[in-house]
N, C-alpha and C. Protein backbone atom coordinates (compact mmCIF):
# COMPACT_ATOMS: atom_id res chain seq x y z
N UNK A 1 29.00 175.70 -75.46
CA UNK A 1 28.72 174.29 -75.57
C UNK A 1 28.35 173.69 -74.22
N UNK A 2 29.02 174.33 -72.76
CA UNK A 2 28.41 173.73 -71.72
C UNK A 2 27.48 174.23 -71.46
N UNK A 3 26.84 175.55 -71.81
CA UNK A 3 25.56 175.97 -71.20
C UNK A 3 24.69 174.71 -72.22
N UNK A 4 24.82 174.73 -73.49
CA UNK A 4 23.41 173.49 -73.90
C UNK A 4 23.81 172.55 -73.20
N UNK A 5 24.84 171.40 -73.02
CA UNK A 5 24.38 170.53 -72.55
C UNK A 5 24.26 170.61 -70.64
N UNK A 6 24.23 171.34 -70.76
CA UNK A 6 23.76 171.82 -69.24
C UNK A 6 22.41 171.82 -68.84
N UNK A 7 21.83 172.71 -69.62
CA UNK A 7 20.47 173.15 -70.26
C UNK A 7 19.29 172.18 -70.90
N UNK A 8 20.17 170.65 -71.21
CA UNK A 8 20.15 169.38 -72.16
C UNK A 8 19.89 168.89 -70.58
N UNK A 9 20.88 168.52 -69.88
CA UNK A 9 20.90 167.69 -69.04
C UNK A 9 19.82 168.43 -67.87
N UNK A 10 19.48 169.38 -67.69
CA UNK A 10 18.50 169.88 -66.85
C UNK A 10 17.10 169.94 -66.98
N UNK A 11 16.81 169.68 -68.35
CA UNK A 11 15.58 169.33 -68.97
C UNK A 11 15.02 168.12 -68.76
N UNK A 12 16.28 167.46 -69.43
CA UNK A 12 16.06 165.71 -69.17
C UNK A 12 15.83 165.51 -67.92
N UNK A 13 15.99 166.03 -66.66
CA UNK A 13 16.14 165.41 -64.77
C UNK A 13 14.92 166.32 -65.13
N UNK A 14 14.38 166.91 -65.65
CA UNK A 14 13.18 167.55 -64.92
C UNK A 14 11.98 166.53 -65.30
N UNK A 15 12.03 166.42 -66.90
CA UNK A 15 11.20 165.53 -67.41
C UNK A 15 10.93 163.89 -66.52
N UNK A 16 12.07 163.59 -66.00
CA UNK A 16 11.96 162.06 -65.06
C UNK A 16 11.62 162.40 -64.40
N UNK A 17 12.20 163.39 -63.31
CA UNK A 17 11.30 163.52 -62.25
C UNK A 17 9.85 163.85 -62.01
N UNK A 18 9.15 164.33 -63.19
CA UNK A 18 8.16 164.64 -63.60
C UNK A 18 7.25 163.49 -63.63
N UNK A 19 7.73 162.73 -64.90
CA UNK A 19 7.12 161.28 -65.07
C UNK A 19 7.09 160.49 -63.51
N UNK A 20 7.85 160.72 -62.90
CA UNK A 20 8.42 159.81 -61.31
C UNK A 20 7.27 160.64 -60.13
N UNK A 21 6.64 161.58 -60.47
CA UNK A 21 5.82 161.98 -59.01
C UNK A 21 4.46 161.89 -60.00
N UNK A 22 4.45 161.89 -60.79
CA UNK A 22 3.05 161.66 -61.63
C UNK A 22 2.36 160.37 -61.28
N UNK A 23 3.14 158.65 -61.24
CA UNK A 23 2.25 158.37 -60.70
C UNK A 23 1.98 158.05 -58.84
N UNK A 24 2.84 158.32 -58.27
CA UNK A 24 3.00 158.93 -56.56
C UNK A 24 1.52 159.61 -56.57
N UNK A 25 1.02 160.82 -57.51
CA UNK A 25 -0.06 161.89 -57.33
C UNK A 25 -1.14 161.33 -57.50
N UNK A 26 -1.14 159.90 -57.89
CA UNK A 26 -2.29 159.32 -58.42
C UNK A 26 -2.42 158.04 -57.70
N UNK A 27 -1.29 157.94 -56.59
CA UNK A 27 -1.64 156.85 -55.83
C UNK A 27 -3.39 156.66 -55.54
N UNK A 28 -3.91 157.60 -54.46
CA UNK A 28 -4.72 157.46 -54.06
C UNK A 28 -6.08 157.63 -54.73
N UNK A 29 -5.79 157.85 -56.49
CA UNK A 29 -7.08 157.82 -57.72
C UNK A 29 -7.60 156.64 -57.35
N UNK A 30 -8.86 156.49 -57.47
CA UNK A 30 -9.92 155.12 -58.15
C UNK A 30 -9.44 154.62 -59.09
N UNK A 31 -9.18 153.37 -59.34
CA UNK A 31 -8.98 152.82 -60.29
C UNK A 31 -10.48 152.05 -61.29
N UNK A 32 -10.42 151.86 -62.80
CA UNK A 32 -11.59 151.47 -63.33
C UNK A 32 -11.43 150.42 -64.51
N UNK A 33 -12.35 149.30 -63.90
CA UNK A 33 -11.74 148.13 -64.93
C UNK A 33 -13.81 147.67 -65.38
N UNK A 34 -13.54 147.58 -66.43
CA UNK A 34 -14.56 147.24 -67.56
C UNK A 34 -14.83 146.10 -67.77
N UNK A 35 -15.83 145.47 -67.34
CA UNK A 35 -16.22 144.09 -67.76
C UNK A 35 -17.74 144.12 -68.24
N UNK A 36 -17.79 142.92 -69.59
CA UNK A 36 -19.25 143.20 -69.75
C UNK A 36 -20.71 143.97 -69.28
N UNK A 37 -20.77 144.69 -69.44
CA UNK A 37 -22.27 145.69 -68.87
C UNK A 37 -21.66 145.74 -67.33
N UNK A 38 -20.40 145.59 -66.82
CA UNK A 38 -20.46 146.21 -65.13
C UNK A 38 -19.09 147.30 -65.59
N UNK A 39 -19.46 148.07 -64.65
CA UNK A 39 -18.48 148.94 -64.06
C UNK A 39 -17.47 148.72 -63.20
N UNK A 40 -15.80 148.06 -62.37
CA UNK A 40 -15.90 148.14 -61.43
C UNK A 40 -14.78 149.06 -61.26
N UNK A 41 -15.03 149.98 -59.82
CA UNK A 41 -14.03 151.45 -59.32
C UNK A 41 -13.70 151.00 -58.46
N UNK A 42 -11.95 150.39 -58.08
CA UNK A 42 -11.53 149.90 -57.03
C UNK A 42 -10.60 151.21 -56.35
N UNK A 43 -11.49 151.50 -54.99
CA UNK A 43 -10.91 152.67 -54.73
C UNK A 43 -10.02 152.48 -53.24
N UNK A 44 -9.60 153.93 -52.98
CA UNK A 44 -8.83 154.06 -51.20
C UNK A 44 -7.27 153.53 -51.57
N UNK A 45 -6.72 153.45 -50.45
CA UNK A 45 -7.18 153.49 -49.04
C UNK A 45 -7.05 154.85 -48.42
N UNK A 46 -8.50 155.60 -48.02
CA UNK A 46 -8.66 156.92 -47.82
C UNK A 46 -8.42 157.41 -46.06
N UNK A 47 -7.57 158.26 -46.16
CA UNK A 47 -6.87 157.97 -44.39
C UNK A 47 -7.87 158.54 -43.63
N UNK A 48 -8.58 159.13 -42.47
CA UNK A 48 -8.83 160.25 -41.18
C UNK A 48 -7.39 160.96 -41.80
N UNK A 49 -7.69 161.72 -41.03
CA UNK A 49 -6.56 163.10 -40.76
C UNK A 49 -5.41 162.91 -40.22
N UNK A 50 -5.66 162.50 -39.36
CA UNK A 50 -4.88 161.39 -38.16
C UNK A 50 -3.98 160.64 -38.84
N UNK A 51 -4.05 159.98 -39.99
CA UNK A 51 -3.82 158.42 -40.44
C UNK A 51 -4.05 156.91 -38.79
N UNK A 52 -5.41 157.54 -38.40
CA UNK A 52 -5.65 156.46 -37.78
C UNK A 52 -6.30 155.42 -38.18
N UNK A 53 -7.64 155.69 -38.60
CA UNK A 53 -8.51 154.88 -39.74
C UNK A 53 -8.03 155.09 -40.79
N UNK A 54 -8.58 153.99 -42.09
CA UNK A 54 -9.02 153.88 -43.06
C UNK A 54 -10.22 153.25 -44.12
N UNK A 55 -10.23 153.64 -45.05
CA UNK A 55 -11.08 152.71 -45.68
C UNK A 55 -10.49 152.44 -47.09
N UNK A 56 -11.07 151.47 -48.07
CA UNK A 56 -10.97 151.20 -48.69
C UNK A 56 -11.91 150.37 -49.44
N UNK A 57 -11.83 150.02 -50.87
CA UNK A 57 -13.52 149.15 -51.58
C UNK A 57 -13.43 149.03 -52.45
N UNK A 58 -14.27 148.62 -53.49
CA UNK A 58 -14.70 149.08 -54.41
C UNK A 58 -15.97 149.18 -54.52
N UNK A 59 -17.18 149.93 -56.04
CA UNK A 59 -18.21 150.23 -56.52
C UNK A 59 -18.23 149.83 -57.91
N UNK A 60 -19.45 149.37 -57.93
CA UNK A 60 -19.98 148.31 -59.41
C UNK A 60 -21.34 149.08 -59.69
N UNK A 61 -21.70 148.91 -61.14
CA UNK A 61 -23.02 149.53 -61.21
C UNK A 61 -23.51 147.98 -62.14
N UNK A 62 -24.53 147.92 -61.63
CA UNK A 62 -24.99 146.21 -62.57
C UNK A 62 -26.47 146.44 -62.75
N UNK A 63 -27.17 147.01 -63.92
CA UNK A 63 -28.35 146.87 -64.53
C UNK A 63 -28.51 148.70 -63.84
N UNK A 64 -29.36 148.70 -62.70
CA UNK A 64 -30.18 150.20 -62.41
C UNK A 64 -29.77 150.30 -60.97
N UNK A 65 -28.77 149.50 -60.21
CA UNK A 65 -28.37 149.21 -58.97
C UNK A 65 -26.81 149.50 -58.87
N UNK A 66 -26.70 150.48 -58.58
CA UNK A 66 -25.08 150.56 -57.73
C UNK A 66 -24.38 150.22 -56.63
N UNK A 67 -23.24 148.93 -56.82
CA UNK A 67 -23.24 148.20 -55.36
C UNK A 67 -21.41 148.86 -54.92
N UNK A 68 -21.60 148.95 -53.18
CA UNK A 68 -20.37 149.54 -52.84
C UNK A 68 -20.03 148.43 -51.58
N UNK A 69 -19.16 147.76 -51.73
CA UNK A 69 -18.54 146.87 -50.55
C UNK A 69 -16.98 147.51 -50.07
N UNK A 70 -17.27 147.79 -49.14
CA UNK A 70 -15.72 148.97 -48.62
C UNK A 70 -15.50 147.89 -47.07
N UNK A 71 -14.17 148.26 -46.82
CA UNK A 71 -13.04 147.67 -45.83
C UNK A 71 -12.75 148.73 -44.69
N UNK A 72 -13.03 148.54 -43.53
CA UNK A 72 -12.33 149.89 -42.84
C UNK A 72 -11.42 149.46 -41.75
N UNK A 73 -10.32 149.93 -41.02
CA UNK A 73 -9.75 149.46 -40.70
C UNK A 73 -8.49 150.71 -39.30
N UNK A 74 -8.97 150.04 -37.77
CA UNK A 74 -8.72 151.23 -37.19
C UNK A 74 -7.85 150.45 -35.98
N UNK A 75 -7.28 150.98 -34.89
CA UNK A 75 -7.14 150.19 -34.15
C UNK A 75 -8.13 149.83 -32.44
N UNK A 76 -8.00 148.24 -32.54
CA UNK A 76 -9.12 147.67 -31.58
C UNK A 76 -9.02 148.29 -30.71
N UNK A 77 -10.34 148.62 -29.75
CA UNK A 77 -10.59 149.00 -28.52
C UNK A 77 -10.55 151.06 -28.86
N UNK A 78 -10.86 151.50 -27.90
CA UNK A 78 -10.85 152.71 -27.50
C UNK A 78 -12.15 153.41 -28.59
N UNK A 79 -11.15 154.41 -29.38
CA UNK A 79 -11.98 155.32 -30.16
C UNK A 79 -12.37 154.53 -31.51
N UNK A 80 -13.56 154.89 -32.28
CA UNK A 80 -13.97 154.51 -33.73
C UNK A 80 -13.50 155.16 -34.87
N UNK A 81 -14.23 154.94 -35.84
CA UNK A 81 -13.46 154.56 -36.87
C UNK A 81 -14.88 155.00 -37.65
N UNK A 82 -14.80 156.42 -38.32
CA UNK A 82 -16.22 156.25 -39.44
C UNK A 82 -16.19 156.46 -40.61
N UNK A 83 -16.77 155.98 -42.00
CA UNK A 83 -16.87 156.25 -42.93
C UNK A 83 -18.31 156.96 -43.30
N UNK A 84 -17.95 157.98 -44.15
CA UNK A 84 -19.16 158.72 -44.46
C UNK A 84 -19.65 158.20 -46.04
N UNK A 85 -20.73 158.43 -46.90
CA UNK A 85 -20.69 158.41 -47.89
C UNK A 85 -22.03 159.32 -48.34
N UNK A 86 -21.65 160.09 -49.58
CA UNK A 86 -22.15 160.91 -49.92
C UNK A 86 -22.99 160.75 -51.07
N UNK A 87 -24.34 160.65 -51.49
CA UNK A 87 -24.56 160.22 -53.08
C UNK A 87 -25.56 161.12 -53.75
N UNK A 88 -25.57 161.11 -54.89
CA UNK A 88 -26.40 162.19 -55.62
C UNK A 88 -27.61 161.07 -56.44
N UNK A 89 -28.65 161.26 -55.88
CA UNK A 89 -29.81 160.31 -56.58
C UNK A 89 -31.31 160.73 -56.50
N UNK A 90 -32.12 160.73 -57.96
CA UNK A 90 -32.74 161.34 -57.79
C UNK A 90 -33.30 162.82 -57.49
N UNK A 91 -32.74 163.55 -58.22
CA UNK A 91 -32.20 164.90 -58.25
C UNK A 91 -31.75 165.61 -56.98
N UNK A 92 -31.36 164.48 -55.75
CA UNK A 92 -30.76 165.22 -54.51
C UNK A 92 -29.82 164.59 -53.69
N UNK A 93 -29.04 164.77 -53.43
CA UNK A 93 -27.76 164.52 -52.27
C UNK A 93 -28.35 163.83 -51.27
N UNK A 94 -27.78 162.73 -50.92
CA UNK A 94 -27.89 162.07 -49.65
C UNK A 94 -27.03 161.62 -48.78
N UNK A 95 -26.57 161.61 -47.63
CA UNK A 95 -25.20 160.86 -47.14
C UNK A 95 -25.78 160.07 -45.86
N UNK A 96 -25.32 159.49 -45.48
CA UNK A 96 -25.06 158.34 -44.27
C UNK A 96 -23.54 158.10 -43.81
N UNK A 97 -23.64 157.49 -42.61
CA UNK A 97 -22.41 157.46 -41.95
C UNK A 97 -22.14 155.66 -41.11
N UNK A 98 -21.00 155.21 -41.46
CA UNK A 98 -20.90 153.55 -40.59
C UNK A 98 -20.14 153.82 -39.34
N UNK A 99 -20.02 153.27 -38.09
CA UNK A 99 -18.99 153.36 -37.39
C UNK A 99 -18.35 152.34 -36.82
N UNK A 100 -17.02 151.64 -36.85
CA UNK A 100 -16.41 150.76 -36.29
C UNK A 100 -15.37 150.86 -35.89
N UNK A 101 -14.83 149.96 -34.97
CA UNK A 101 -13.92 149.49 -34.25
C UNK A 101 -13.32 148.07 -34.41
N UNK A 102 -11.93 148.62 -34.88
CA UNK A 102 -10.99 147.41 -35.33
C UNK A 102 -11.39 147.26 -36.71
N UNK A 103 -11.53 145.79 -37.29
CA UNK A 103 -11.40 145.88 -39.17
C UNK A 103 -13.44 145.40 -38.98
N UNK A 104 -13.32 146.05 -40.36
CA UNK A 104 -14.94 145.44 -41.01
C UNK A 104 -15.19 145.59 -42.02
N UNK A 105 -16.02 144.72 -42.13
CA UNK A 105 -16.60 144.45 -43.94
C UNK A 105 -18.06 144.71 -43.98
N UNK A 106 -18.19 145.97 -45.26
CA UNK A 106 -19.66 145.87 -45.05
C UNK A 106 -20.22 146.33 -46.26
N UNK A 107 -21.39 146.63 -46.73
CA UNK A 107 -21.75 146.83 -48.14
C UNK A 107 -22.89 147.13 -48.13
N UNK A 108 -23.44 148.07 -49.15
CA UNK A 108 -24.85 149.10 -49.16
C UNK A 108 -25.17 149.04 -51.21
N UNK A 109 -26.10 149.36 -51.38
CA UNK A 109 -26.73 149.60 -52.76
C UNK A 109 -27.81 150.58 -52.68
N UNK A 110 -27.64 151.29 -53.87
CA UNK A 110 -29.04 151.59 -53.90
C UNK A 110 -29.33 151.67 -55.70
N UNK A 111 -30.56 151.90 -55.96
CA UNK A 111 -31.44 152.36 -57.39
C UNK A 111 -31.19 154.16 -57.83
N UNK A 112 -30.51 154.09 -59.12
CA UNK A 112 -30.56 155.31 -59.88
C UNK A 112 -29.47 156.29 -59.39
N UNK A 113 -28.49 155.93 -58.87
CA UNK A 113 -27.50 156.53 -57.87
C UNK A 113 -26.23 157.36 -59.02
N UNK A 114 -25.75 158.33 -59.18
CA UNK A 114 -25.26 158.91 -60.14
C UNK A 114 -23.55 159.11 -59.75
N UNK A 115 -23.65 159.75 -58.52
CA UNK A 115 -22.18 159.84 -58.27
C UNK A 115 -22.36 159.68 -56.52
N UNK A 116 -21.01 159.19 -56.66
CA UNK A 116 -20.57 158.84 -54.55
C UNK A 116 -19.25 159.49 -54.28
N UNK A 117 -19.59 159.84 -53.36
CA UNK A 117 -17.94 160.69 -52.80
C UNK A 117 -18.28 160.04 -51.43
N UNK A 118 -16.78 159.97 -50.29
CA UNK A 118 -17.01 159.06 -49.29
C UNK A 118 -15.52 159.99 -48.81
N UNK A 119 -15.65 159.92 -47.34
CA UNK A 119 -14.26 160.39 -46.58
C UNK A 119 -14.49 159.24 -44.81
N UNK A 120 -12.86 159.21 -44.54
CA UNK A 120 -12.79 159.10 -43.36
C UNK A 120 -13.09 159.75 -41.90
N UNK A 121 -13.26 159.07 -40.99
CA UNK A 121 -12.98 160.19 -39.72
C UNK A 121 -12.53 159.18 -38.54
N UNK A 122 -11.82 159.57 -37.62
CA UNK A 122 -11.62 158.90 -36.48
C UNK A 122 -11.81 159.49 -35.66
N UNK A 123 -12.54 158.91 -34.32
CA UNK A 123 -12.59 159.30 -32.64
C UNK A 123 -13.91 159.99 -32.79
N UNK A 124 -14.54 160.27 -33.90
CA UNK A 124 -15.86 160.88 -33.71
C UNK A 124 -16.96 161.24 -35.11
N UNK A 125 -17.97 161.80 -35.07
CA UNK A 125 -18.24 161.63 -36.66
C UNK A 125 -17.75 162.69 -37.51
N UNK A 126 -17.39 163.43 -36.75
CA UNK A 126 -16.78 164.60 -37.66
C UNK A 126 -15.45 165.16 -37.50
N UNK A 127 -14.95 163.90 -36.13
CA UNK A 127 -13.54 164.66 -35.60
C UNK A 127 -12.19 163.79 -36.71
N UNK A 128 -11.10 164.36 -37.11
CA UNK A 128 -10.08 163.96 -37.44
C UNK A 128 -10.33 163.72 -38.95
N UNK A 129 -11.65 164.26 -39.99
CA UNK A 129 -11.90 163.84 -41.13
C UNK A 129 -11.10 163.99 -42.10
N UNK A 130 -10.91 163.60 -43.24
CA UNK A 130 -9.80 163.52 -44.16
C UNK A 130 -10.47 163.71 -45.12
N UNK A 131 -9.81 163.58 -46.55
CA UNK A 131 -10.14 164.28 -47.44
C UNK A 131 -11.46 163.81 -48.10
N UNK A 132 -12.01 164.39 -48.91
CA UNK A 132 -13.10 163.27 -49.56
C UNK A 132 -13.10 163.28 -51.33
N UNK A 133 -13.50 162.23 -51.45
CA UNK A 133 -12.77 161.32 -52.44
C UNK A 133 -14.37 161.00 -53.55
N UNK A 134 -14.02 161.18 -54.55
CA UNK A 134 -15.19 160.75 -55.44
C UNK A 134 -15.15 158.86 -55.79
N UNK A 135 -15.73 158.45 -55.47
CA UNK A 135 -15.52 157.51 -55.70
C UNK A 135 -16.43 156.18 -57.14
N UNK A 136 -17.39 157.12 -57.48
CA UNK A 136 -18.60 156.64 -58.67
C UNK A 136 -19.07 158.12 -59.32
């Protein structure tokens, strides 16, 4: 009788703790909220390696135009702060890169754009990069 409820009670702590890091693992998912004919993916905040920079945003798709307004955020003076972004349009991959120092607001679009993935980096364009993140 004590091995079941032993066995009872060890199931049950597994199952909570289960439910309890499930959504922890999904902190850093995109989130996606539906409004008439738009899309919007409120994503980040995606670290450097470092956790020196970040970014953060969201992405909307409205008619044949996909719009991305992202936040980045590092500390003033010294080294930068870059966000990359990656997009698939027009049957080929394209990426570009922003770079700042201290906080900024900034925003890009383009026509026929299918999917975006985007990562951090600090102190250089490729130094300290972090993970990369689908973000559309």
């Amino acid at each position: 009788m004590r091995k079941i409820l032993a066995i009872a009670t060890l199931a049950g702590s597994m199952a909570v703790t289960g439910l309890a890091l499930a959504p922890a693992a999904q902190a850093q998912a995109a989130t996606q909220t539906t409004t008439a004919a738009t899309t919007v993916v409120k994503w980040g905040k995606f670290f450097s390696s470092d956790h020196k920079a970040y970014t953060f945003g969201h992405t909307f798709k409205q008619g044949d135009y996909l719009y991305t307004k992202w936040y980045g955020v590092d500390k003033t003076g010294g080294k930068k702060g870059w966000v990359w972004f990656e997009y698939y349009q027009n049957g080929g991959w394209h990426k570009f890169n922003r770079a700042w120092d201290g906080k900024v607001v900034s925003s890009w679009k383009g026509k026929g754009i299918k999917k975006v993935y985007t990562f951090t980096c600090w102190a250089g364009k490729f130094d300290n990069c972090g993970k990369k993140y689908r973000i559309y």
